[in-house]
C-alpha atoms as a PDB file:
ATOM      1  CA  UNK A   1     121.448 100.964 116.014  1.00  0.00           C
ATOM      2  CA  UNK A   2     117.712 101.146 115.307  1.00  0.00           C
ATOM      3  CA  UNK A   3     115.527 100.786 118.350  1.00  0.00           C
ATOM      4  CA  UNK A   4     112.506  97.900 117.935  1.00  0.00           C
ATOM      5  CA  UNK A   5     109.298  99.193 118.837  1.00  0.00           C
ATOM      6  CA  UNK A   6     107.779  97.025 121.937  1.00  0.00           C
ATOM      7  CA  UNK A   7     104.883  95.238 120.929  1.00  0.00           C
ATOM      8  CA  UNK A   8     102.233  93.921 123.369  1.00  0.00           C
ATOM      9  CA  UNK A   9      99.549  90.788 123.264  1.00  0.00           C
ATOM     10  CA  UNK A  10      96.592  91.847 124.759  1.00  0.00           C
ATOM     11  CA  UNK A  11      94.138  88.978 126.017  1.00  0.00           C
ATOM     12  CA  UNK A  12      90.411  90.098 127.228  1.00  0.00           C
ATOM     13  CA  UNK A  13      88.374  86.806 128.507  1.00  0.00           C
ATOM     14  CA  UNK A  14      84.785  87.530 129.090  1.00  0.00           C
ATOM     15  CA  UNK A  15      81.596  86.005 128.910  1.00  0.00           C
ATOM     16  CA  UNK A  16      79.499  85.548 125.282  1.00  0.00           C
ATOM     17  CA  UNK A  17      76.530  87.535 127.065  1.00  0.00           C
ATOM     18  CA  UNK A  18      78.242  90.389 128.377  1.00  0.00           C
ATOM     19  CA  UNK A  19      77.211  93.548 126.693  1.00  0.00           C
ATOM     20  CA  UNK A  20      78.174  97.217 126.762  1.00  0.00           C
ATOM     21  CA  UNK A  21      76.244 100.266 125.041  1.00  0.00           C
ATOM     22  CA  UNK A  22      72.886  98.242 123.696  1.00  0.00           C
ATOM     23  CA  UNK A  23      75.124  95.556 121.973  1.00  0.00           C
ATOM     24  CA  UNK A  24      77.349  92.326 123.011  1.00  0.00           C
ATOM     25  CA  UNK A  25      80.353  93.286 124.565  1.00  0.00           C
ATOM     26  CA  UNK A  26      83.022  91.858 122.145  1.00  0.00           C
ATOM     27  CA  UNK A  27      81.346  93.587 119.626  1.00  0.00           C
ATOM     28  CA  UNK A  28      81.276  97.004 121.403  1.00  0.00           C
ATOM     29  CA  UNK A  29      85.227  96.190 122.199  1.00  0.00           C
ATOM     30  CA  UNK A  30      86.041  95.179 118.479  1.00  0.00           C
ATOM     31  CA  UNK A  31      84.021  98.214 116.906  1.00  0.00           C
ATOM     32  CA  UNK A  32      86.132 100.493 119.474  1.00  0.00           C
ATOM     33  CA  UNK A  33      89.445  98.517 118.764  1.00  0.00           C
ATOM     34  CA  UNK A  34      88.923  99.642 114.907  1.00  0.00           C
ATOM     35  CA  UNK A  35      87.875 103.090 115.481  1.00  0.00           C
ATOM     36  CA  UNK A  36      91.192 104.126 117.626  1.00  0.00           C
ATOM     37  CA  UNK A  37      93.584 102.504 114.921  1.00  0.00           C
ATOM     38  CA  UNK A  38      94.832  99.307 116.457  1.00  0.00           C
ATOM     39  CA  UNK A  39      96.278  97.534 113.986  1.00  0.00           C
ATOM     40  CA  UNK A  40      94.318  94.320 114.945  1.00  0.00           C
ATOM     41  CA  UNK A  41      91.706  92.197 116.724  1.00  0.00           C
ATOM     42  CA  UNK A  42      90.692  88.633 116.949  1.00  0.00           C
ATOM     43  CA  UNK A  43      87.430  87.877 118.784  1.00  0.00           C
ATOM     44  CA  UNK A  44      87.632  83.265 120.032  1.00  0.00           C
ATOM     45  CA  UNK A  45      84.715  81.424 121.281  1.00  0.00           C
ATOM     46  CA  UNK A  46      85.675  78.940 123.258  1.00  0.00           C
ATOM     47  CA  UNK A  47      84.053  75.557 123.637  1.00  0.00           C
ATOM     48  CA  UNK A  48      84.243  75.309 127.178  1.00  0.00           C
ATOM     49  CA  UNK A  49      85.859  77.110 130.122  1.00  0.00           C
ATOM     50  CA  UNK A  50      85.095  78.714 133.462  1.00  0.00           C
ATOM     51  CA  UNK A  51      86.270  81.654 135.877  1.00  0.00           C
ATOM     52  CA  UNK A  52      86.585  82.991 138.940  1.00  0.00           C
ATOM     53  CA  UNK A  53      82.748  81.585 140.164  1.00  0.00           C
ATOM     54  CA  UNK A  54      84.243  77.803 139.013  1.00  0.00           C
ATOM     55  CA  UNK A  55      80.958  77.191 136.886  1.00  0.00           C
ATOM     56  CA  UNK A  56      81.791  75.410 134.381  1.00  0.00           C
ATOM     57  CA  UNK A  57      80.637  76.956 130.714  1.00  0.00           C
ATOM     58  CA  UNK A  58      80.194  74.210 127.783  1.00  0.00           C
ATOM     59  CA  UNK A  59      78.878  73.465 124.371  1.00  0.00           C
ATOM     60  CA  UNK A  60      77.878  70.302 125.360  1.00  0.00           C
ATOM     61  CA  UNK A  61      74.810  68.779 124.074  1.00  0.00           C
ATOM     62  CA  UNK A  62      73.504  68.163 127.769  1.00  0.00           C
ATOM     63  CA  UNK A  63      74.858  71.488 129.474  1.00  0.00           C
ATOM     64  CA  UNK A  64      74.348  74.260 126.738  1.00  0.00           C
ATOM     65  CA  UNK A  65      75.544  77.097 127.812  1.00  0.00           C
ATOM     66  CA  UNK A  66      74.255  81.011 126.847  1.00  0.00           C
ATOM     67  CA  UNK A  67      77.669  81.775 128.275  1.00  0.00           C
ATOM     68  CA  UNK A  68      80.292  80.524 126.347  1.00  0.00           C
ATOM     69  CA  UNK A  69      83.560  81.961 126.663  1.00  0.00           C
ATOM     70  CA  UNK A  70      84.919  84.609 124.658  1.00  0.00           C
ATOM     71  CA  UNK A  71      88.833  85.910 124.519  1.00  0.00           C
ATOM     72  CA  UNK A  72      90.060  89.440 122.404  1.00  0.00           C
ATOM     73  CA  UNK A  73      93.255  89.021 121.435  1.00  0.00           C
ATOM     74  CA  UNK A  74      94.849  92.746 120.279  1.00  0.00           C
ATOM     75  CA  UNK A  75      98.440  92.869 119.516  1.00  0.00           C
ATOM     76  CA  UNK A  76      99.803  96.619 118.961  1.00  0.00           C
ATOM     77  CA  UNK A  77     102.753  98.892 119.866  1.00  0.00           C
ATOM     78  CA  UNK A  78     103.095  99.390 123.748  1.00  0.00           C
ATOM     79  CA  UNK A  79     102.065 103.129 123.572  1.00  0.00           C
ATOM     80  CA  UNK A  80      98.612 102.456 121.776  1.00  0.00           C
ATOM     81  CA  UNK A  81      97.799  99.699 124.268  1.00  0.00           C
ATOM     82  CA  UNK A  82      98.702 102.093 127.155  1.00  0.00           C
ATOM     83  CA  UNK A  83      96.241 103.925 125.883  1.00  0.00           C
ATOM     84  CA  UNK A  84      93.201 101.621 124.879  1.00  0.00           C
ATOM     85  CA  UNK A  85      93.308 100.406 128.470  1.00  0.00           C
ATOM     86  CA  UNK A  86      92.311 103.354 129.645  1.00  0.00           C
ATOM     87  CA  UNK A  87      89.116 103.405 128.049  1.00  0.00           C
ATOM     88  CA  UNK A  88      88.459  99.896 128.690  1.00  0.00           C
ATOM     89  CA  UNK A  89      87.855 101.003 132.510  1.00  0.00           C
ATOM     90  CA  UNK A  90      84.167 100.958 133.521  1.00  0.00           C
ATOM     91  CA  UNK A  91      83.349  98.543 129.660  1.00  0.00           C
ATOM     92  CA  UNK A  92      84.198  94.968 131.456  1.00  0.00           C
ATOM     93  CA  UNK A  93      82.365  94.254 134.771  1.00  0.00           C
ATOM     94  CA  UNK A  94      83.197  90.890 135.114  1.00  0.00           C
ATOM     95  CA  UNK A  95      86.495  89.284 133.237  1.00  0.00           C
ATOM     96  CA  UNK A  96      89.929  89.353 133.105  1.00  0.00           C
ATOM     97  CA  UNK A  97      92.402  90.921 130.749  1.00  0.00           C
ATOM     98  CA  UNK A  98      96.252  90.311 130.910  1.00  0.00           C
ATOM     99  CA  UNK A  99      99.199  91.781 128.366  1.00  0.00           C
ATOM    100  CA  UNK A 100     102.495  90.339 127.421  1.00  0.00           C
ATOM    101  CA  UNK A 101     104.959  91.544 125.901  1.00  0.00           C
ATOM    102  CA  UNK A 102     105.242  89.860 122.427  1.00  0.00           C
ATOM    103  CA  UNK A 103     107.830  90.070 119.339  1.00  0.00           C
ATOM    104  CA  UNK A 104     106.192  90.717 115.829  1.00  0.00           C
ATOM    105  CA  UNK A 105     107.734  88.557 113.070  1.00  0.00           C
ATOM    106  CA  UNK A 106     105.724  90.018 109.937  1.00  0.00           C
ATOM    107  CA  UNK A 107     103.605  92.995 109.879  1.00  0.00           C
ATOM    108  CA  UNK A 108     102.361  94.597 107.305  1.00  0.00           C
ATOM    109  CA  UNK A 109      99.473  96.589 106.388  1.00  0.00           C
ATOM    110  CA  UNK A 110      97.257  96.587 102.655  1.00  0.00           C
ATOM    111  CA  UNK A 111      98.641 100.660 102.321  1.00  0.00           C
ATOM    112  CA  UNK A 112     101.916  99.667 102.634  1.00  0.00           C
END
């Protein structure tokens, strides 16, 4: 019998005007993400949300916020999400990341 691989959902919430290495944070994540061979990211802005301080974030015409909230979704095999959270230590300062385990319907890459 042919083992599945485990596949994990991983789910970065930070702020829209976080930044790491000159450039916004999700950016710097995304750009990484790409460059170590994930097979793929999805970078949300949310509309409204808050955190840990309770403040409130919004799009709201009379509370516009420079701080909207932003989650990385990157769903991959268990052993290549080991790995990129390694080198997210020291890259998010304020956030919160959690994982899941997740089961892949369809995959499938252009090359193949």
């Amino acid at each position: 019998m042919e083992k599945k691989p485990e596949f994990i959902l991983l789910r970065i919430f930070i702020g829209e005007s976080d930044r790491y290495g000159g450039k916004p944070l999700y950016r710097y994540l995304l750009e990484m993400f790409k460059n170590e061979g994930l097979a793929g990211a999805t970078v949300l802005r949310g509309i409204s949300g808050f955190g840990k301080s309770s403040y409130i974030h919004s799009m709201a015409i009379l509370q516009l916020s420079t701080d909207l909230p932003i989650v990385i979704e990157v769903v991959d095999r268990k052993e290549k999400i080991e790995m990129i959270k390694n080198k997210l230590k020291g890259k998010i300062e304020g956030g919160l990341i959690t994982e899941e385990k997740v089961n892949v319907i369809f995959y499938k890459s252009k090359e193949e």
